[in-house]
C-alpha atoms as a PDB file:
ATOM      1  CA  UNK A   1       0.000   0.000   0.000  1.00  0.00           C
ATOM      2  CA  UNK A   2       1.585   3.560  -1.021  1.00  0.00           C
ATOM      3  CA  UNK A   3       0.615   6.877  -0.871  1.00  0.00           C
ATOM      4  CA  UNK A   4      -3.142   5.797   0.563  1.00  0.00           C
ATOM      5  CA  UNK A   5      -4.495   9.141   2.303  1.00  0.00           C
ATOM      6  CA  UNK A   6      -7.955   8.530   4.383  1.00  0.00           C
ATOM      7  CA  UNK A   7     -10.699  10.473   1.804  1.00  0.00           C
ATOM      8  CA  UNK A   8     -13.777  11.783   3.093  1.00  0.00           C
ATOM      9  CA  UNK A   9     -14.706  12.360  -0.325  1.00  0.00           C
ATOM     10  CA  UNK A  10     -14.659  12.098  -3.813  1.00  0.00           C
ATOM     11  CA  UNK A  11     -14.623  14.963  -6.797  1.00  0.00           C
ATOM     12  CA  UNK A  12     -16.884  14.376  -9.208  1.00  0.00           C
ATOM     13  CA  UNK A  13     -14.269  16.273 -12.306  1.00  0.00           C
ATOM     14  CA  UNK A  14     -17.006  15.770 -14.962  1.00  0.00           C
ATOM     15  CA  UNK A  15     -18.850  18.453 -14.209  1.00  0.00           C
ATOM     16  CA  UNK A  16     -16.418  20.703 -14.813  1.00  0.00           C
ATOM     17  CA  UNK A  17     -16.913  24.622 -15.270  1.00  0.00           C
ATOM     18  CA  UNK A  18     -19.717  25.021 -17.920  1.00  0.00           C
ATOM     19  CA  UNK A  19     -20.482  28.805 -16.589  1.00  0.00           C
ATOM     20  CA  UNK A  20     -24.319  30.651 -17.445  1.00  0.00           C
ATOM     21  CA  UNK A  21     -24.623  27.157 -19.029  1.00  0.00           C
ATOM     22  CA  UNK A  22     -25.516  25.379 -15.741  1.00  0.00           C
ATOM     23  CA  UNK A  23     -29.165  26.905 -15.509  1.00  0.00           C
ATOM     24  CA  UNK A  24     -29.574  25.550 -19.096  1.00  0.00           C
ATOM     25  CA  UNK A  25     -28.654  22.145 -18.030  1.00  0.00           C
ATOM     26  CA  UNK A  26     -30.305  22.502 -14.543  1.00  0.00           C
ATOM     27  CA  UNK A  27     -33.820  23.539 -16.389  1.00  0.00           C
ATOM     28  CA  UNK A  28     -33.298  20.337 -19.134  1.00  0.00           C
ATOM     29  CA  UNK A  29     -32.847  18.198 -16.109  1.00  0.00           C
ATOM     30  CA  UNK A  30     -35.395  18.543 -14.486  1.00  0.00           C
ATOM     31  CA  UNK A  31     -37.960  18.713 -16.970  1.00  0.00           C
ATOM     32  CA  UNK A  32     -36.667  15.226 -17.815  1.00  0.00           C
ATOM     33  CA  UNK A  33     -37.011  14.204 -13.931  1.00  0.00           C
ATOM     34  CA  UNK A  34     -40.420  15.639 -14.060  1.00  0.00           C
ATOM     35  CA  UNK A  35     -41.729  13.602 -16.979  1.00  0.00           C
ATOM     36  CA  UNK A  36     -40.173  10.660 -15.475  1.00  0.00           C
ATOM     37  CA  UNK A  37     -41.698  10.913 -12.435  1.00  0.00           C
ATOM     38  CA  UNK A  38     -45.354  11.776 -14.258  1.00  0.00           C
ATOM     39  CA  UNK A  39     -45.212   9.392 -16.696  1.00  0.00           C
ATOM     40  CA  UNK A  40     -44.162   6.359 -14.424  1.00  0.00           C
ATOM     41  CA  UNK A  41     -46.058   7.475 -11.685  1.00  0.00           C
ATOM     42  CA  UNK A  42     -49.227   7.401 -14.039  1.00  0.00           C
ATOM     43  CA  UNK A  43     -49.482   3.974 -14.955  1.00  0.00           C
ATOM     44  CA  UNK A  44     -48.332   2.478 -11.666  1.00  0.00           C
ATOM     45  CA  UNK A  45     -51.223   3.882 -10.702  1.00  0.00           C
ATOM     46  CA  UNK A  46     -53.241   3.531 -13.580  1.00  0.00           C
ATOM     47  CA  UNK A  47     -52.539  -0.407 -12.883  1.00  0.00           C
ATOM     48  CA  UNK A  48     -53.227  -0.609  -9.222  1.00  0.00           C
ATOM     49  CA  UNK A  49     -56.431   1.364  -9.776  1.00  0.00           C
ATOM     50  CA  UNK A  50     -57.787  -0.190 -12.782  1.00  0.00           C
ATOM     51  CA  UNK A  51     -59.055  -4.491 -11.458  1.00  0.00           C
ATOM     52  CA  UNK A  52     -58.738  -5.247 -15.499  1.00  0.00           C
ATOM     53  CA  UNK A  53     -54.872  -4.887 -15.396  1.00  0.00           C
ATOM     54  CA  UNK A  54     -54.588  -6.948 -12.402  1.00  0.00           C
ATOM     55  CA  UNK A  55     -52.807  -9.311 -14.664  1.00  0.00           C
ATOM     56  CA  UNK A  56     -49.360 -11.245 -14.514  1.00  0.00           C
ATOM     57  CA  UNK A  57     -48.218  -8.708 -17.064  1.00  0.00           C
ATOM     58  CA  UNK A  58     -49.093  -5.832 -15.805  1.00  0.00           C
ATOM     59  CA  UNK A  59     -48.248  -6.432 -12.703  1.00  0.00           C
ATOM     60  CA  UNK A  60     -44.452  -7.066 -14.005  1.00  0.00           C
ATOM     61  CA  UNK A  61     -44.737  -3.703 -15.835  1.00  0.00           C
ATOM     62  CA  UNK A  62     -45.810  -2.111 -12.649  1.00  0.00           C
ATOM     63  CA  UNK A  63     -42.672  -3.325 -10.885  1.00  0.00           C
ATOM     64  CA  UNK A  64     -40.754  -1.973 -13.811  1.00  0.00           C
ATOM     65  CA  UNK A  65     -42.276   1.334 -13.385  1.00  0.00           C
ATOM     66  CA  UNK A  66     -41.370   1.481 -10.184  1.00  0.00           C
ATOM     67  CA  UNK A  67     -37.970  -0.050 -10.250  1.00  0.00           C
ATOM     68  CA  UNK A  68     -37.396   2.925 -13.168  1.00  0.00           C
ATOM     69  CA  UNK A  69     -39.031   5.738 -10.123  1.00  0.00           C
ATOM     70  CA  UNK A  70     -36.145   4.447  -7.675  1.00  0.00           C
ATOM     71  CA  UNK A  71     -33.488   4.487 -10.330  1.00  0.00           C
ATOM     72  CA  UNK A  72     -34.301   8.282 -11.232  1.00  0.00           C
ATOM     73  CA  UNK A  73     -34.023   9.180  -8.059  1.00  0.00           C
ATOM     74  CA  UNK A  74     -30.451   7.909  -6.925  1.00  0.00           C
ATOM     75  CA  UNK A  75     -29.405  10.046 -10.335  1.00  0.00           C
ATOM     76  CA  UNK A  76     -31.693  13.283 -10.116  1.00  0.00           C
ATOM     77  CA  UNK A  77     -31.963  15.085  -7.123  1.00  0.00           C
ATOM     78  CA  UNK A  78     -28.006  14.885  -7.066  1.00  0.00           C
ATOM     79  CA  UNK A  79     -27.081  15.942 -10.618  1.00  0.00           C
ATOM     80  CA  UNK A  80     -29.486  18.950  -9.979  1.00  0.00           C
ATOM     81  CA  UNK A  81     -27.432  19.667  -7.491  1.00  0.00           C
ATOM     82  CA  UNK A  82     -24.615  19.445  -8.694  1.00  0.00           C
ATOM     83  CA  UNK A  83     -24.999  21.491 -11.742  1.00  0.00           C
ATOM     84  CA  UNK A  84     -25.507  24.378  -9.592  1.00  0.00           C
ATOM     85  CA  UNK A  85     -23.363  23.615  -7.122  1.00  0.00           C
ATOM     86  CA  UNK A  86     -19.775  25.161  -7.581  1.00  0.00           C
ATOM     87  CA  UNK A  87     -18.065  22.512  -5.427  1.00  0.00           C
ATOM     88  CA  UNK A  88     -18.537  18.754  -7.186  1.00  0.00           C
ATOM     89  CA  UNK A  89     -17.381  17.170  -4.021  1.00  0.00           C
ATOM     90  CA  UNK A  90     -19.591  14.205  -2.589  1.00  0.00           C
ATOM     91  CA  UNK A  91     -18.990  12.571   0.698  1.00  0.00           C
ATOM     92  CA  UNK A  92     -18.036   8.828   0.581  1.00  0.00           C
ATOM     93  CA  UNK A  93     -21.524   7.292   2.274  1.00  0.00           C
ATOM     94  CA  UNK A  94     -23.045   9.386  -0.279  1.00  0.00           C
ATOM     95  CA  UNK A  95     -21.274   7.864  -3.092  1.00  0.00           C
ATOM     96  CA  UNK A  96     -21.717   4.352  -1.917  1.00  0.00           C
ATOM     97  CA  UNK A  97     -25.364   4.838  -1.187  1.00  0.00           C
ATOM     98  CA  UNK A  98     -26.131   6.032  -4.655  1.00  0.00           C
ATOM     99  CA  UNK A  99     -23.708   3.192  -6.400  1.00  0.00           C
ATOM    100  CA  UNK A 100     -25.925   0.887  -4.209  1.00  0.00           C
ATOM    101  CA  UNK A 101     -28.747   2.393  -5.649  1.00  0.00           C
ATOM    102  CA  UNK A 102     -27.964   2.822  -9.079  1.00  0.00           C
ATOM    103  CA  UNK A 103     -26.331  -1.048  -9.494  1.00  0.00           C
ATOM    104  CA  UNK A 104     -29.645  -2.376  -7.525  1.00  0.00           C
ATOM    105  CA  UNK A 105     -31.503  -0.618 -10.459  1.00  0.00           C
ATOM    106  CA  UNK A 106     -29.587  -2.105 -12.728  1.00  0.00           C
ATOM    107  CA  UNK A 107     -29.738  -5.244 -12.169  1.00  0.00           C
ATOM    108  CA  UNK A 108     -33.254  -5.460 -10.435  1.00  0.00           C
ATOM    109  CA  UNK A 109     -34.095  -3.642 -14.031  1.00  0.00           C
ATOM    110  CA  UNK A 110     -32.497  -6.832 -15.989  1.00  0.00           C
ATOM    111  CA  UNK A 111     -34.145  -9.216 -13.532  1.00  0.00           C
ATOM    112  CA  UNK A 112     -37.453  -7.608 -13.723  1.00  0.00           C
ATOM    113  CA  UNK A 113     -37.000  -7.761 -17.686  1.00  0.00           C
ATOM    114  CA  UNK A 114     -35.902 -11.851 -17.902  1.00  0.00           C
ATOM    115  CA  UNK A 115     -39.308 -12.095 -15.513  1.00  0.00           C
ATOM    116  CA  UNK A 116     -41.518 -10.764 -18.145  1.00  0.00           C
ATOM    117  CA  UNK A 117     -39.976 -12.422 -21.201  1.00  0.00           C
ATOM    118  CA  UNK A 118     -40.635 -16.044 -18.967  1.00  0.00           C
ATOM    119  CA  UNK A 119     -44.058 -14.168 -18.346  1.00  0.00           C
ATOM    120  CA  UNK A 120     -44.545 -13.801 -22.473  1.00  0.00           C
ATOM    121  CA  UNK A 121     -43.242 -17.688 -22.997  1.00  0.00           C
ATOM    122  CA  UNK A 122     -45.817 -19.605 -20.599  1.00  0.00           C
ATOM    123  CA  UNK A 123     -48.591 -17.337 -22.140  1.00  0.00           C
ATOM    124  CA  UNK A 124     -47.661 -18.323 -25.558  1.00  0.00           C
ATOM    125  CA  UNK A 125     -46.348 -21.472 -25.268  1.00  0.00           C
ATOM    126  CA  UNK A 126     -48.289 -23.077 -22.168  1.00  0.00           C
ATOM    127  CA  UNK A 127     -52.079 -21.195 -23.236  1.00  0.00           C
ATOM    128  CA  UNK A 128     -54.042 -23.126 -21.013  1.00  0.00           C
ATOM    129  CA  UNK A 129     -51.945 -24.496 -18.217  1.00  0.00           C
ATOM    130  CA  UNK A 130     -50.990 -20.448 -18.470  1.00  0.00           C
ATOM    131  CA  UNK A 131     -53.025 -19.953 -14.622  1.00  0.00           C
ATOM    132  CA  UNK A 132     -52.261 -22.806 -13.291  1.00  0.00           C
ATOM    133  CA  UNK A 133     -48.663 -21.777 -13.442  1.00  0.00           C
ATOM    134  CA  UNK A 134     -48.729 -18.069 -12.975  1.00  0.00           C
ATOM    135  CA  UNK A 135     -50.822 -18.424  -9.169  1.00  0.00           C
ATOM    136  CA  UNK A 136     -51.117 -14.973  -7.520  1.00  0.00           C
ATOM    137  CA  UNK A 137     -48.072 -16.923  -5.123  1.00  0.00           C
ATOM    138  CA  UNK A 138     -46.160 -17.222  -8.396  1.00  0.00           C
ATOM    139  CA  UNK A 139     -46.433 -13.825  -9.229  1.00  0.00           C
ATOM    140  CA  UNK A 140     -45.844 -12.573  -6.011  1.00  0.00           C
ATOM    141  CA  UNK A 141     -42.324 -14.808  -5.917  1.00  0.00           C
ATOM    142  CA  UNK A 142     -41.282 -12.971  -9.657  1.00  0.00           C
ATOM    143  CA  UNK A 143     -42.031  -9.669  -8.580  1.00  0.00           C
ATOM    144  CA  UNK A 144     -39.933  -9.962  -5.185  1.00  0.00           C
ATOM    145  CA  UNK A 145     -37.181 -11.879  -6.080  1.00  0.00           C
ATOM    146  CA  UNK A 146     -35.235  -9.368  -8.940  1.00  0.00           C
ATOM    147  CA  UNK A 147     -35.665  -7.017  -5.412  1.00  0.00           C
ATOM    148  CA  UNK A 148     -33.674  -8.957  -2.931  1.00  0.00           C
ATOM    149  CA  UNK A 149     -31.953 -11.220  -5.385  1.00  0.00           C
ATOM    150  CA  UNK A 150     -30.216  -7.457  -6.459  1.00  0.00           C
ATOM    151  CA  UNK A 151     -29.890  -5.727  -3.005  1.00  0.00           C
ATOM    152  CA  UNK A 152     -28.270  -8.755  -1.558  1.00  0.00           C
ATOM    153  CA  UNK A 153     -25.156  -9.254  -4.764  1.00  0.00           C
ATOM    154  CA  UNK A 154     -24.879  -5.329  -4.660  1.00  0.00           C
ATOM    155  CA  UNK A 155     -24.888  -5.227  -0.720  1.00  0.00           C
ATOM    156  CA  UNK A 156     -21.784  -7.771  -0.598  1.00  0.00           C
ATOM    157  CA  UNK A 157     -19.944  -5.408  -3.469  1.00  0.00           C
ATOM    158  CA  UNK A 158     -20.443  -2.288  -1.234  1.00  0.00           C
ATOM    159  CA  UNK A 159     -18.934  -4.069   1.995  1.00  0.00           C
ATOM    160  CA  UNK A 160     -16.118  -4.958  -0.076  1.00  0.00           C
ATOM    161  CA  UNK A 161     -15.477  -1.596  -1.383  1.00  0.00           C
ATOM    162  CA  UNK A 162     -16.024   0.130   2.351  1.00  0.00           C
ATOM    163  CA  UNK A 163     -13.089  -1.691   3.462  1.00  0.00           C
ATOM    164  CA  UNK A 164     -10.349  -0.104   0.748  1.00  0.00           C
ATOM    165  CA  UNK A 165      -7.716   2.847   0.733  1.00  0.00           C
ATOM    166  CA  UNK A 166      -7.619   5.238  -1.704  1.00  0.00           C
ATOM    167  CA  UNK A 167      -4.717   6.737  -3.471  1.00  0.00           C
ATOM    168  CA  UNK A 168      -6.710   9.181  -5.279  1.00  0.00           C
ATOM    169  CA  UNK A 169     -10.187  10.751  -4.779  1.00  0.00           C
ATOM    170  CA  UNK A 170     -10.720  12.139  -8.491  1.00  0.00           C
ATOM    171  CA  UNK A 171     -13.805  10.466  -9.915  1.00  0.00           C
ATOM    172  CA  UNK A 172     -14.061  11.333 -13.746  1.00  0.00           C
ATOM    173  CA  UNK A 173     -17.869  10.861 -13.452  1.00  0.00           C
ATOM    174  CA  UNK A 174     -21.812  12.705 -13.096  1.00  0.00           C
ATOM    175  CA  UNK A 175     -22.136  10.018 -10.433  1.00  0.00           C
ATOM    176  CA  UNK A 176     -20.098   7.895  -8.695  1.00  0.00           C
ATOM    177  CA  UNK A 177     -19.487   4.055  -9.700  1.00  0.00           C
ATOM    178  CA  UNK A 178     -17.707   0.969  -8.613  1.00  0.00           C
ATOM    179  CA  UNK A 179     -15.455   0.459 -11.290  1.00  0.00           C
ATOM    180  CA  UNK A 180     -14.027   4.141 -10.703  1.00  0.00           C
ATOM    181  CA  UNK A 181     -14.119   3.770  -6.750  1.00  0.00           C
ATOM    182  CA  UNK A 182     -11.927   0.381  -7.121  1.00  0.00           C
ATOM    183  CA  UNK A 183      -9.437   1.916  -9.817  1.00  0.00           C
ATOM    184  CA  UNK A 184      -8.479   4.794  -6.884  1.00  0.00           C
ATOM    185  CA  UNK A 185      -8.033   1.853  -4.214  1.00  0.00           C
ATOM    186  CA  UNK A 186      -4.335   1.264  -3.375  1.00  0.00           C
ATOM    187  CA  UNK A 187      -5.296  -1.672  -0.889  1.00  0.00           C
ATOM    188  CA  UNK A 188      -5.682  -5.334  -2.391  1.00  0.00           C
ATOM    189  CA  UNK A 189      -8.728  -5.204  -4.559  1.00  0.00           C
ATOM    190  CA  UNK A 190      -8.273  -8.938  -5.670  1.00  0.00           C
ATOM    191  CA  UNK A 191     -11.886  -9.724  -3.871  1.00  0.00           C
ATOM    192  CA  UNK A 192     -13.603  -6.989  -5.320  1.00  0.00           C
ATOM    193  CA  UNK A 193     -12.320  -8.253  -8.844  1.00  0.00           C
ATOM    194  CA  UNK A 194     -13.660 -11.494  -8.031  1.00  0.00           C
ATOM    195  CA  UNK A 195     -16.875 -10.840  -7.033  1.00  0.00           C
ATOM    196  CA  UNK A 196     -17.204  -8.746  -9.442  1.00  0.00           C
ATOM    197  CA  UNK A 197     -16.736 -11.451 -11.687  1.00  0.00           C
ATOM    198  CA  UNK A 198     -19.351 -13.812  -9.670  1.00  0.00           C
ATOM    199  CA  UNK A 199     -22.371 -11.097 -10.070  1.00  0.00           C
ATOM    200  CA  UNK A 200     -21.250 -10.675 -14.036  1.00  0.00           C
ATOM    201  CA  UNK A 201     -21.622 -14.799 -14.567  1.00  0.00           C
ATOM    202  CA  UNK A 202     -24.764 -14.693 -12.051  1.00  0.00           C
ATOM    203  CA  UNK A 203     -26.147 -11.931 -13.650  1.00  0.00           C
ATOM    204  CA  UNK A 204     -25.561 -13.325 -17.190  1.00  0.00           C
ATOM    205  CA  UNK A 205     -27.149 -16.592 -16.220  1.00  0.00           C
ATOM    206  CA  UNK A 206     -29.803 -15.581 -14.179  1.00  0.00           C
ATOM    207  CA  UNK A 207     -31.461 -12.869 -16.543  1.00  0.00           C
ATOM    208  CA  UNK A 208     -29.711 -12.764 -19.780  1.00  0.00           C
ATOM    209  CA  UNK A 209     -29.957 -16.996 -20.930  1.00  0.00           C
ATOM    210  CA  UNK A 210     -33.561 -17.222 -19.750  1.00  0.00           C
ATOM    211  CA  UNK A 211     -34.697 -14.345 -21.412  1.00  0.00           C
ATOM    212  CA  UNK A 212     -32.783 -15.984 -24.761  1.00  0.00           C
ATOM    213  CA  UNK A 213     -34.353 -19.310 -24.444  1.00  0.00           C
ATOM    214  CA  UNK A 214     -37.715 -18.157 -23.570  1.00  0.00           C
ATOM    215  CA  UNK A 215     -37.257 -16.018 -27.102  1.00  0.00           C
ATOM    216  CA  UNK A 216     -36.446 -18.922 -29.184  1.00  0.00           C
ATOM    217  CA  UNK A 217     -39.336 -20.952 -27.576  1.00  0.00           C
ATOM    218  CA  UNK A 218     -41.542 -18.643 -28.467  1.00  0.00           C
ATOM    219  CA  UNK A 219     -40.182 -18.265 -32.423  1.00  0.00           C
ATOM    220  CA  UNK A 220     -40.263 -21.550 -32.560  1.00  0.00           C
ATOM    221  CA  UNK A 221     -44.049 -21.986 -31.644  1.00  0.00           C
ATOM    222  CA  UNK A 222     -44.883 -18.826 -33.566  1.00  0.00           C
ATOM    223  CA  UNK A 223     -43.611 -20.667 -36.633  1.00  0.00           C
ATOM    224  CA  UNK A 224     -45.913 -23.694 -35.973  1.00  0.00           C
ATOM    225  CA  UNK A 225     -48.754 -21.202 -35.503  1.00  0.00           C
ATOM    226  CA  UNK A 226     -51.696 -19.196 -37.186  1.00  0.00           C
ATOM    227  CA  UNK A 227     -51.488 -16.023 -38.611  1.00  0.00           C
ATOM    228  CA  UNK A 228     -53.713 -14.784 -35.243  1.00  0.00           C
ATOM    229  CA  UNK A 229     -51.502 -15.957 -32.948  1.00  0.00           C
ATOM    230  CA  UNK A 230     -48.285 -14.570 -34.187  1.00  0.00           C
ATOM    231  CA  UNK A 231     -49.942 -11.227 -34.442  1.00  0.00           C
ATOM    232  CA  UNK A 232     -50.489 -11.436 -30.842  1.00  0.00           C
ATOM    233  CA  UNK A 233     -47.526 -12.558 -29.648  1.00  0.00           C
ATOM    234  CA  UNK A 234     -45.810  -9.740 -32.172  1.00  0.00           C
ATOM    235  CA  UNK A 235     -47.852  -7.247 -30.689  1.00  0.00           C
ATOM    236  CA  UNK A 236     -46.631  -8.384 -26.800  1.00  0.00           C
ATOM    237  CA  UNK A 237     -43.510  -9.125 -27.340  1.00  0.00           C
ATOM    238  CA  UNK A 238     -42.089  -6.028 -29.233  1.00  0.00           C
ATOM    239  CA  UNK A 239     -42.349  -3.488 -26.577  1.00  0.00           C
ATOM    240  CA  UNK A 240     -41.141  -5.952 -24.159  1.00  0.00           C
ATOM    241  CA  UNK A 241     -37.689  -6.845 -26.793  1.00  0.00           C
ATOM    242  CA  UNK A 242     -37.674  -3.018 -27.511  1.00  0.00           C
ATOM    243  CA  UNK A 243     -37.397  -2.176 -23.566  1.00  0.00           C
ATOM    244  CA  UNK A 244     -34.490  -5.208 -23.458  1.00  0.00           C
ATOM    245  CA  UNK A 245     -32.954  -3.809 -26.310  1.00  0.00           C
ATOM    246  CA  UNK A 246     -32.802  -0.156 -25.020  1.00  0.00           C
ATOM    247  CA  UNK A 247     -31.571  -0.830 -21.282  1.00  0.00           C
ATOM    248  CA  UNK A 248     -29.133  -3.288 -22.743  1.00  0.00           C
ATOM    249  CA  UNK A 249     -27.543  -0.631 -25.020  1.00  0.00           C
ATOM    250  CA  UNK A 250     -27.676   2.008 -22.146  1.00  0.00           C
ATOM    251  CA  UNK A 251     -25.138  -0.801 -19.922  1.00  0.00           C
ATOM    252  CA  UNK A 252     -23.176  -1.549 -22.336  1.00  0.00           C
ATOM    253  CA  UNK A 253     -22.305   1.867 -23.434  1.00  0.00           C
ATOM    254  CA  UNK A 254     -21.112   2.193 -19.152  1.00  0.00           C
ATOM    255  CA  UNK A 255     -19.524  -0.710 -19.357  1.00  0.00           C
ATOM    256  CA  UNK A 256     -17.780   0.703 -22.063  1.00  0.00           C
ATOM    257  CA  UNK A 257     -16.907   3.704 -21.218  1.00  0.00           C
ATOM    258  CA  UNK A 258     -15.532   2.382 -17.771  1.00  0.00           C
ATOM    259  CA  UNK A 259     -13.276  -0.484 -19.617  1.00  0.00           C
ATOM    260  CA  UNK A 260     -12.047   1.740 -22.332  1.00  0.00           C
ATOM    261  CA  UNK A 261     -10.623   5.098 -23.325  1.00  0.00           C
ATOM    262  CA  UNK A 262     -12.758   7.192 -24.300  1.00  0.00           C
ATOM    263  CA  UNK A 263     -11.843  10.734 -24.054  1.00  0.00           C
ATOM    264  CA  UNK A 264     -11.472  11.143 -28.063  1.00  0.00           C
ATOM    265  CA  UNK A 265     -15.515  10.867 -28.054  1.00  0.00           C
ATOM    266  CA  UNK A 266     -16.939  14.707 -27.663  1.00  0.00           C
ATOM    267  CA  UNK A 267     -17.376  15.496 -24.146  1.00  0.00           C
ATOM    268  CA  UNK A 268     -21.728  15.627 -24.042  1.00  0.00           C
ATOM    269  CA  UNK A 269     -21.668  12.314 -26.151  1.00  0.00           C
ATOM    270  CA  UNK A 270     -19.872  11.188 -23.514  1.00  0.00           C
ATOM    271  CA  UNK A 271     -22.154  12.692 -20.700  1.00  0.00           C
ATOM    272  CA  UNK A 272     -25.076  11.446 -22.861  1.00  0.00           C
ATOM    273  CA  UNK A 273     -24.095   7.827 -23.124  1.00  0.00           C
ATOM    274  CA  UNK A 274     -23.260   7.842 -19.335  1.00  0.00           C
ATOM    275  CA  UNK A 275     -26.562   8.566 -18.258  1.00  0.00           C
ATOM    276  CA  UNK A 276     -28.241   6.943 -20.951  1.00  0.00           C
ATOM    277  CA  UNK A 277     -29.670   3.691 -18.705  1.00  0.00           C
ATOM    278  CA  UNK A 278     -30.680   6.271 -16.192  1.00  0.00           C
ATOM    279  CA  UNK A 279     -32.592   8.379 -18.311  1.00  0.00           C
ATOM    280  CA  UNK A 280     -34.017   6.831 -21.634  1.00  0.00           C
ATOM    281  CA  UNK A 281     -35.582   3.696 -20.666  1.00  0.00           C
ATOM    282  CA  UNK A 282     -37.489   5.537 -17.600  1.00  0.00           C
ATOM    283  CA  UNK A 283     -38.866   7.935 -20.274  1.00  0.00           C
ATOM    284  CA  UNK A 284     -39.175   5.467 -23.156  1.00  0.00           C
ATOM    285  CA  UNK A 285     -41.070   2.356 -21.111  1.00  0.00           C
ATOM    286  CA  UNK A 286     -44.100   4.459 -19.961  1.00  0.00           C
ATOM    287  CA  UNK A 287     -44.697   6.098 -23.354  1.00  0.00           C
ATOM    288  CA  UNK A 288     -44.023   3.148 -25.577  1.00  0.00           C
ATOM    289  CA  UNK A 289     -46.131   0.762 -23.275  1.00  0.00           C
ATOM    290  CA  UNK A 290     -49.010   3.401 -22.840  1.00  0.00           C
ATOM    291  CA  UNK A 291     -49.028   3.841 -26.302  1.00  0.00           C
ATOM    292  CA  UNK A 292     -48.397  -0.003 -28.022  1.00  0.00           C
ATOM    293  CA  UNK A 293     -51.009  -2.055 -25.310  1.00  0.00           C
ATOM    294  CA  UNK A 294     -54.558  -1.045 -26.110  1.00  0.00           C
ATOM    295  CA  UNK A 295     -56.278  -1.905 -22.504  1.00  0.00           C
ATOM    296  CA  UNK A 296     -53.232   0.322 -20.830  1.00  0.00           C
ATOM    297  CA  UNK A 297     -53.862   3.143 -23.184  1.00  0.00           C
ATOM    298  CA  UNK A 298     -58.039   2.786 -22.388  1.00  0.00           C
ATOM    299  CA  UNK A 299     -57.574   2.654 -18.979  1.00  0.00           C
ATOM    300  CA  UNK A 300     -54.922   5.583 -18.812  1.00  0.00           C
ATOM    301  CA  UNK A 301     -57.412   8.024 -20.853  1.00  0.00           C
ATOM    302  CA  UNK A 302     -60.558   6.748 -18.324  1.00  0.00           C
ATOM    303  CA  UNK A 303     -58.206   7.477 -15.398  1.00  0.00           C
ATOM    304  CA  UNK A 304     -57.537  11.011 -17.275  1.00  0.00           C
ATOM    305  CA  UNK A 305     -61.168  11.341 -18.280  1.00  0.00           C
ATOM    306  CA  UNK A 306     -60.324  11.118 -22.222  1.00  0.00           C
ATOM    307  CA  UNK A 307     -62.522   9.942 -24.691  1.00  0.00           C
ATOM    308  CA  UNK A 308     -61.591   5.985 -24.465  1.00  0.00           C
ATOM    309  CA  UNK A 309     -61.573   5.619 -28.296  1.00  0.00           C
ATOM    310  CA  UNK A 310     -58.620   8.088 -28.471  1.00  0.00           C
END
């Protein structure tokens, strides 16, 4: 260990000095925060209110919804902050309660995602044993589990991280994350590294190879099919791949960006692509799901007191 110094906290440099430009960014902010909160907000409630949604699948959008609210919120209320802050400093409980937060999103986001493609396969593939399997204990389980199963992995990668010494306390981020925190540490980071490792392969396993088989299931009864019944699965399944595909691009741009050089990119691509998870797929779910499934889009212009046919 050399040159460790005991930080109480870490700079956040990407911020930078962007002058009268702050209030610009500060106002686009939160009118995105705003519209995340409305539009998420609406159809969690829109679903708990309206007894014709109290189905499987909308009860696995609802989680989404809200998993998208809490998400937002370990991002938000800080960068607004920040942005009119003129010191970009953030204390270390601070920084590993929102990496907490932000990598329990992430992954409870994935989870919650693998639940509804399994969700799409037994009502396509399994039509009439479809209730017997998906019991109101059943859906219960699906909705809970992506919850703990995420707050537990991420809980054992914060303790790890609380124990290390830092040689630096420069974070070239809007937010903090793990990946930066462990590249400052000058103590052993060998069982972060490894654990790290273990949550990758769990998290590959457990959300991205179910959701892949439960895809290929259903193309392969779709192909068997009528005409009717690949319409409807069509019309459930693409906002459903379109949500997958969109958080999935978001990661892997972090991922990324964290792995690789990339300070040739323009610096507000950059900042874009960073925040990216955190922003587009909370704004993109509720309009693309309120707008694609017909008895959402009913019951959100009844709850609004809209004409119904609209």
């Amino acid at each position: 260990m050399e040159n460790s110094t005991h930080f109480k906290v870490f700079r956040l440099a990407a911020y930078g000095d962007i002058g009268q430009l702050k209030y610009f960014h500060f106002a686009v902010v939160t009118v995105l925060y705003v519209v995340i909160i409305l539009a998420n907000a609406l159809l969690i409630g829109v679903i708990c209110i309206e007894r014709s949604l109290h189905e499987p699948m909308y009860l696995f959008l609802c989680a989404l919804f809200v998993n998208q609210l809490y998400g937002s919120t370990g991002l938000f209320p800080a960068l607004m902050f920040y942005l009119l802050s003129d010191t970009h400093d953030i204390s270390l409980l601070y920084c590993y309660l929102q990496i907490y937060v932000l990598y329990t999103y992430g992954l409870t986001e994935f989870s919650n995602l693998s639940v509804m493609s399994y969700d799409r396969y037994i009502s396509i593939c399994y039509p009439l044993q479809y209730n017997n399997i998906m019991t109101p204990k059943t859906i219960c389980g699906l909705i809970l589990l992506p919850w703990v199963y995420s707050f537990f992995l991420i809980a054992i990668v914060i303790s790890l991280s609380l124990r290390l010494q830092f040689c630096g306390n420069v974070l070239d981020r809007l937010y903090c994350d793990n990946y930066s925190v462990v590249k400052l540490a000058c103590s052993n980071t060998m069982l972060n590294n490894i654990w790290g490792l273990v949550v990758t392969v769990l998290s590959i396993s457990c959300t991205i190879f179910p959701t892949i088989y439960s895809y290929v299931r259903i193309l392969q009864i779709c192909l068997k099919s009528s005409k009717e019944t690949k319409q409807k699965a069509f019309n459930t399944c693409t906002p459903h791949i379109s949500s997958l595909l969109n958080f999935s691009f978001g990661w892997l741009f972090v991922i990324i960006q964290g792995r690789y050089e990339t300070a040739d990119l323009p610096p507000i691509l950059r900042t874009i692509l960073f925040v990216y998870f955190l922003i587009c797929p909370p704004i993109f779910n509720p309009l693309m799901y309120g707008v694609r499934m017909v008895k959402i889009r009913h019951a959100c212009n009844k709850v609004l007191g809209l004409n119904p046919e609209t």
